[in-house]
Protein backbone atom coordinates (compact mmCIF):
# COMPACT_ATOMS: atom_id res chain seq x y z
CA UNK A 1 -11.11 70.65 13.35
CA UNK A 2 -12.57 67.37 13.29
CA UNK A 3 -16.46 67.54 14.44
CA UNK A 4 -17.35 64.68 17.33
CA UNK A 5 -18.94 62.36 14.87
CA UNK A 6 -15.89 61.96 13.03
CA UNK A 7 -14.50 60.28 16.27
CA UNK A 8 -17.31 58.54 16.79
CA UNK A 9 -17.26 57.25 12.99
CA UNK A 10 -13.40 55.93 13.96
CA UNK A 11 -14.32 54.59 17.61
CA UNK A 12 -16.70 52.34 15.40
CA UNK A 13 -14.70 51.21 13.18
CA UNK A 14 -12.22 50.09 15.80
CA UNK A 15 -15.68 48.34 17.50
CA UNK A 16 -16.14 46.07 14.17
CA UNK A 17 -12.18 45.83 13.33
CA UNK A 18 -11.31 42.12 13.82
CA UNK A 19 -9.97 40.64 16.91
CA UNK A 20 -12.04 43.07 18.88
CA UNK A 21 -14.26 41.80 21.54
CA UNK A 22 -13.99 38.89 23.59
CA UNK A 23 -11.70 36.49 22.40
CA UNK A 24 -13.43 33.52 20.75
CA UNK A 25 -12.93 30.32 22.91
CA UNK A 26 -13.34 27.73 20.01
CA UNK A 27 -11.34 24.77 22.01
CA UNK A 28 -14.58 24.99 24.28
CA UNK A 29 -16.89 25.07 21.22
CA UNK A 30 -15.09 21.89 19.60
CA UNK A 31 -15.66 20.02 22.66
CA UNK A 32 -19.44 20.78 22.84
CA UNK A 33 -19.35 19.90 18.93
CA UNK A 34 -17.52 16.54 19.63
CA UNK A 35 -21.14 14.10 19.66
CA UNK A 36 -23.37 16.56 17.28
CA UNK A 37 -24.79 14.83 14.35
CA UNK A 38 -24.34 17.65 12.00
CA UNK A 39 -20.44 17.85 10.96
CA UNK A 40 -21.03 20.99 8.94
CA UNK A 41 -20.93 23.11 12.20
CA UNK A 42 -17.81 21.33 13.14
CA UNK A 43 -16.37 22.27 9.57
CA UNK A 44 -17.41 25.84 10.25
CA UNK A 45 -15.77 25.72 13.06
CA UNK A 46 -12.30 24.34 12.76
CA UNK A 47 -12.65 26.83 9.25
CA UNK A 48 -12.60 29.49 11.74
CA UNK A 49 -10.23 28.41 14.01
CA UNK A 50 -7.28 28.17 11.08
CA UNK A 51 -7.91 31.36 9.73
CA UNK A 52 -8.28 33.14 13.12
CA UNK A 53 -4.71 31.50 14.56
CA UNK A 54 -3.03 29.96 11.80
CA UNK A 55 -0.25 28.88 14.08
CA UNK A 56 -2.46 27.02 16.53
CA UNK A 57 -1.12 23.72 16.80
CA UNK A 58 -4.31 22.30 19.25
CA UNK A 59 -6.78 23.78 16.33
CA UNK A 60 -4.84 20.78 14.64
CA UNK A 61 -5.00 18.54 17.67
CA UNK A 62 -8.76 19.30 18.12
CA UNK A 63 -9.51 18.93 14.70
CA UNK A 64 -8.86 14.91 14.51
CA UNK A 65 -9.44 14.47 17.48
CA UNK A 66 -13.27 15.56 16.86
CA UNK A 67 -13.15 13.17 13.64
CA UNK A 68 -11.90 10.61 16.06
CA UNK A 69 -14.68 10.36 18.06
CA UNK A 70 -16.81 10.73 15.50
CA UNK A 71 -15.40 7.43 14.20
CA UNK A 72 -16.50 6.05 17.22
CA UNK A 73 -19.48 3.37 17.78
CA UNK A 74 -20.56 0.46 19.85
CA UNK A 75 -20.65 -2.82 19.16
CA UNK A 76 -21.44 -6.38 20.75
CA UNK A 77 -18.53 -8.91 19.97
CA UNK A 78 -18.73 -12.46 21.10
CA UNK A 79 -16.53 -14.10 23.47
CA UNK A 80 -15.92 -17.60 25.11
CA UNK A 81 -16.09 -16.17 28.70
CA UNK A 82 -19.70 -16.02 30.40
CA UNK A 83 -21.32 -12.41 31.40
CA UNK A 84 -18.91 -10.56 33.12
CA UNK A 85 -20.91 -7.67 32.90
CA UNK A 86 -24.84 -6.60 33.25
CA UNK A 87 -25.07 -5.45 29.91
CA UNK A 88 -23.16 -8.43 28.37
CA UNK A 89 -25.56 -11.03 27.14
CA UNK A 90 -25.06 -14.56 27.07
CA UNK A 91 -25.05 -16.97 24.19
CA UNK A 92 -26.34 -20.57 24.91
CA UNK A 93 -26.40 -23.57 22.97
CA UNK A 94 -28.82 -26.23 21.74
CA UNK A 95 -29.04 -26.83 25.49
CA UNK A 96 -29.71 -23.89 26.95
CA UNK A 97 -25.90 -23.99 28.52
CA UNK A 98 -23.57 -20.88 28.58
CA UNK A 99 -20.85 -20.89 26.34
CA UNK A 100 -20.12 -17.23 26.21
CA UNK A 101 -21.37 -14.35 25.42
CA UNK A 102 -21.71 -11.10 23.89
CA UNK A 103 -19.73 -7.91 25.42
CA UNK A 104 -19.87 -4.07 24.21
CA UNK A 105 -16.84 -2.80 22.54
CA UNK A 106 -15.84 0.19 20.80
CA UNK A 107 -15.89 0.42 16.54
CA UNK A 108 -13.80 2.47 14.69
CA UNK A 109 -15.44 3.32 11.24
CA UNK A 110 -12.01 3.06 8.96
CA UNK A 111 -12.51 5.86 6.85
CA UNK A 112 -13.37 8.65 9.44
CA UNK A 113 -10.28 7.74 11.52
CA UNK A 114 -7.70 7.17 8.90
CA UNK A 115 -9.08 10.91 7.96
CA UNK A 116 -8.19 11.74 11.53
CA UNK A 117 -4.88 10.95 11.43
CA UNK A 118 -3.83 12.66 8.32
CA UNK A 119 -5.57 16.02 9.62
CA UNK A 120 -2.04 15.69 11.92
CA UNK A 121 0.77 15.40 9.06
CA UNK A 122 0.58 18.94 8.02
CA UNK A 123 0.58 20.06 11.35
CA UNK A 124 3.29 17.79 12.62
CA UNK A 125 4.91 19.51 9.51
CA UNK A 126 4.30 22.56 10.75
CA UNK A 127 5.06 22.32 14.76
CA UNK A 128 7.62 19.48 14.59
CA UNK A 129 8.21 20.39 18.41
CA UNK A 130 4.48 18.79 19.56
CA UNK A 131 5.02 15.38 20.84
CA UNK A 132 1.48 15.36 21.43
CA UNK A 133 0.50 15.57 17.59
CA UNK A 134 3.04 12.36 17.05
CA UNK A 135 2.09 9.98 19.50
CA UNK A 136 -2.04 11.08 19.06
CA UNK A 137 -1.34 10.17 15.46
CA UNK A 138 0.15 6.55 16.66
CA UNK A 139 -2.63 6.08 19.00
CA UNK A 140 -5.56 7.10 16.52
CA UNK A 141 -4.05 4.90 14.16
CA UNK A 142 -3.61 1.67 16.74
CA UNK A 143 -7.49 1.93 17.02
CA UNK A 144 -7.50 0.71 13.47
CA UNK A 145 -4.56 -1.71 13.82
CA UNK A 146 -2.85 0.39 10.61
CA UNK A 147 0.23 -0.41 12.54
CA UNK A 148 2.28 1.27 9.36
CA UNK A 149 0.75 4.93 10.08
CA UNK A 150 1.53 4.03 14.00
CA UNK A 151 5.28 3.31 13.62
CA UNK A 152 5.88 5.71 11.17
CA UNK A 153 4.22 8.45 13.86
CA UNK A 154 6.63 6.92 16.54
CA UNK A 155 9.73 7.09 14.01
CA UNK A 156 8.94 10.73 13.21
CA UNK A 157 8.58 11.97 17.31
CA UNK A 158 11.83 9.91 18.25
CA UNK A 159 14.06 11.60 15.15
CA UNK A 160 12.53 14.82 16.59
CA UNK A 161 13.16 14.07 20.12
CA UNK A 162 16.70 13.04 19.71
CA UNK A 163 17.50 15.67 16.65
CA UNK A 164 16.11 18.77 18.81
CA UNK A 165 15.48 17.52 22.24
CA UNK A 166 15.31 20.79 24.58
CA UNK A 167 12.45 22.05 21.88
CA UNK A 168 10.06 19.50 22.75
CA UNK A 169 6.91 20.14 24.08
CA UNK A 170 3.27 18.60 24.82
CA UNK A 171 -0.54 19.93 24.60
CA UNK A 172 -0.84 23.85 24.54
CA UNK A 173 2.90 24.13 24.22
CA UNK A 174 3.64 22.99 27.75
CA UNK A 175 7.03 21.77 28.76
CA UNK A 176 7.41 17.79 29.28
CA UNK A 177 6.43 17.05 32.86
CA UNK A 178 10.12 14.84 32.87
CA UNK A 179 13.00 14.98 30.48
CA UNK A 180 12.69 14.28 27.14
CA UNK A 181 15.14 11.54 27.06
CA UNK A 182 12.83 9.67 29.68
CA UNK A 183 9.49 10.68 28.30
CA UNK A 184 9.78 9.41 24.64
CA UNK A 185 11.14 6.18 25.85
CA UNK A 186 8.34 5.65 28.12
CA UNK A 187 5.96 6.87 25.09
CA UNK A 188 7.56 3.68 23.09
CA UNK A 189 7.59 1.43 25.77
CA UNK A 190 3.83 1.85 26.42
CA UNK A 191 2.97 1.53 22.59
CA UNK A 192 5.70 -1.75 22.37
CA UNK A 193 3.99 -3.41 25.54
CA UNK A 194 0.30 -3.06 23.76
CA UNK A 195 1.33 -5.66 21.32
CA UNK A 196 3.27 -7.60 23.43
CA UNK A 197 0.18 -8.28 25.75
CA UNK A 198 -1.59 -9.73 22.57
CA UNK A 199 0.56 -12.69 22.64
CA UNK A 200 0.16 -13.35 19.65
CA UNK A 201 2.77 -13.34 16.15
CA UNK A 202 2.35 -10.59 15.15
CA UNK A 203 2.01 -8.75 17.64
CA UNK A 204 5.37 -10.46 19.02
CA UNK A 205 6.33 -8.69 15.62
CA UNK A 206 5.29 -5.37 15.83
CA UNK A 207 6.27 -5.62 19.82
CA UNK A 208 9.90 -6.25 18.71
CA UNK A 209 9.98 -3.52 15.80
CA UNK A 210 9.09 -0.80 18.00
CA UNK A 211 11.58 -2.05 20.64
CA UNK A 212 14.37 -2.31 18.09
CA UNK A 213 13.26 1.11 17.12
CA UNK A 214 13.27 2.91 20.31
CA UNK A 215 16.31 1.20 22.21
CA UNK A 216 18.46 2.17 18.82
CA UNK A 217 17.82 5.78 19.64
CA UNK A 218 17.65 5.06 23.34
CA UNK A 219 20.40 2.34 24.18
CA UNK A 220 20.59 3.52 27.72
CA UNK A 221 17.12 3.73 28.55
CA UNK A 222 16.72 0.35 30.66
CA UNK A 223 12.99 -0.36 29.49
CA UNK A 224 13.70 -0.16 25.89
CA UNK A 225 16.76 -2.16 26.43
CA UNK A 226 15.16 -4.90 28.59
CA UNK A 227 12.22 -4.78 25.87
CA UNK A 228 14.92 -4.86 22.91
CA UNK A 229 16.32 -8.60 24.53
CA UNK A 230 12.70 -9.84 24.88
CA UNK A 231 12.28 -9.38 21.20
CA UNK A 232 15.47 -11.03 20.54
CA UNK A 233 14.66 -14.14 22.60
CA UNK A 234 10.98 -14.21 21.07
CA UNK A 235 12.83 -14.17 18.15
CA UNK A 236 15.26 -16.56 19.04
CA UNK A 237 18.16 -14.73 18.91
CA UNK A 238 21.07 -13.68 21.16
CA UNK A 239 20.54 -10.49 22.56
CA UNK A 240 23.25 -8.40 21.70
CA UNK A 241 25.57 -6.75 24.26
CA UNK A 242 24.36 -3.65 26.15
CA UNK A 243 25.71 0.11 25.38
CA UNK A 244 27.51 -0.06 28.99
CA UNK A 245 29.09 -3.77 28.44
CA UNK A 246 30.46 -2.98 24.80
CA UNK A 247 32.29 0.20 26.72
């Protein structure tokens, strides 16, 4: 018969086994990571956070998003508008007169970003059912204008959507808070409308490939298709017919 220690020994070993204790909250430590100057924690962490739950899609998610922010910095840009703001500062002439000034705007350092968004290939490889890791990967690359790595993000969620559409899902694995066929098309809509508020070629361009894009997978959806005719007339062509006239 076993002597008392000998359960003791076990109840330790169970004690130190891993996955014992309380359960590591390391979405909680990212966020408290996301402005520290030292990234070698933040490596540490996310290190952790793969092996511990290997099929944790927000480890992914948290992951560029952290090098995202990182990527982040301020900046004064020159405009032709006067102050707007307190903190914008004017720029005068020879004369002392206004003739614009100098606003704060966010700066993307190019390297740390485009990093950011490839952290979310492999796991848009691996959990092609997270809409959220597409469209984060469009909007991380729109910072940069790398308009290439934003389509093809957009391409890749609406073959998903359309190929497996009652799988989708958003942050955490959460349901869509409206149907899939609805939500992706407003997704696209927003990202087509961003360059279509530039005014300017190309972004009458990119405004029209994304509108092509989306109202060829959607030809119902009534945004997409009122945003696929814009792009014909800006590109002064007939619109063609709509899915309900054709039938």
């Amino acid at each position: 018969m076993p002597g008392r220690h000998a359960f003791v020994f076990v109840g330790l070993l169970a004690a130190l086994a891993p996955g014992c204790g309380p359960r590591r909250d390391f979405a909680r430590e990212a966020e408290s990571l996301a402005r520290a100057p030292d990234s070698l924690e933040a490596l540490a962490l996310f290190r952790d956070w793969h092996a511990a739950r290997p099929d944790d899609a927000d480890a992914y998610l948290s992951e560029a998003n952290y090098w995202f922010t990182r990527s982040q910095y301020a900046r004064m840009v020159p405009t032709p508008h006067p102050p707007e703001d307190p903190e914008d500062k004017p720029i005068r002439d020879s004369t002392g007169k206004i003739v614009g000034s100098l606003t704060e705007s966010t700066g993307f350092d190019t390297l740390l970003t485009r990093h950011a968004a490839a952290l979310l290939d492999p796991a848009i490889e691996r959990f092609p059912h997270r809409l959220d890791l597409y469209f984060a990967q469009a909007h991380i690359a729109e910072a940069i204008d790398d308009f290439a790595i934003e389509r093809n993000a957009i391409a890749r969620a609406i073959a998903a959507a359309t190929a497996h559409p009652e799988a989708m899902r958003w942050t955490h694995g959460d349901t869509l808070s409206i149907p899939v066929d609805r939500f992706v098309p407003a997704a696209v809509h927003a990202y087509a409308a961003h360059y279509a508020e530039e005014g300017t070629q190309l972004g009458n361009q990119r405004f029209a490939d994304l509108a092509w894009l989306g109202a060829a997978a959607y030809p119902r959806d009534a945004r997409l298709a009122s945003d696929a005719a814009a792009a014909h007339r800006l590109a002064g062509q007939k619109p063609p017919p709509r899915r309900e006239e054709r039938e």
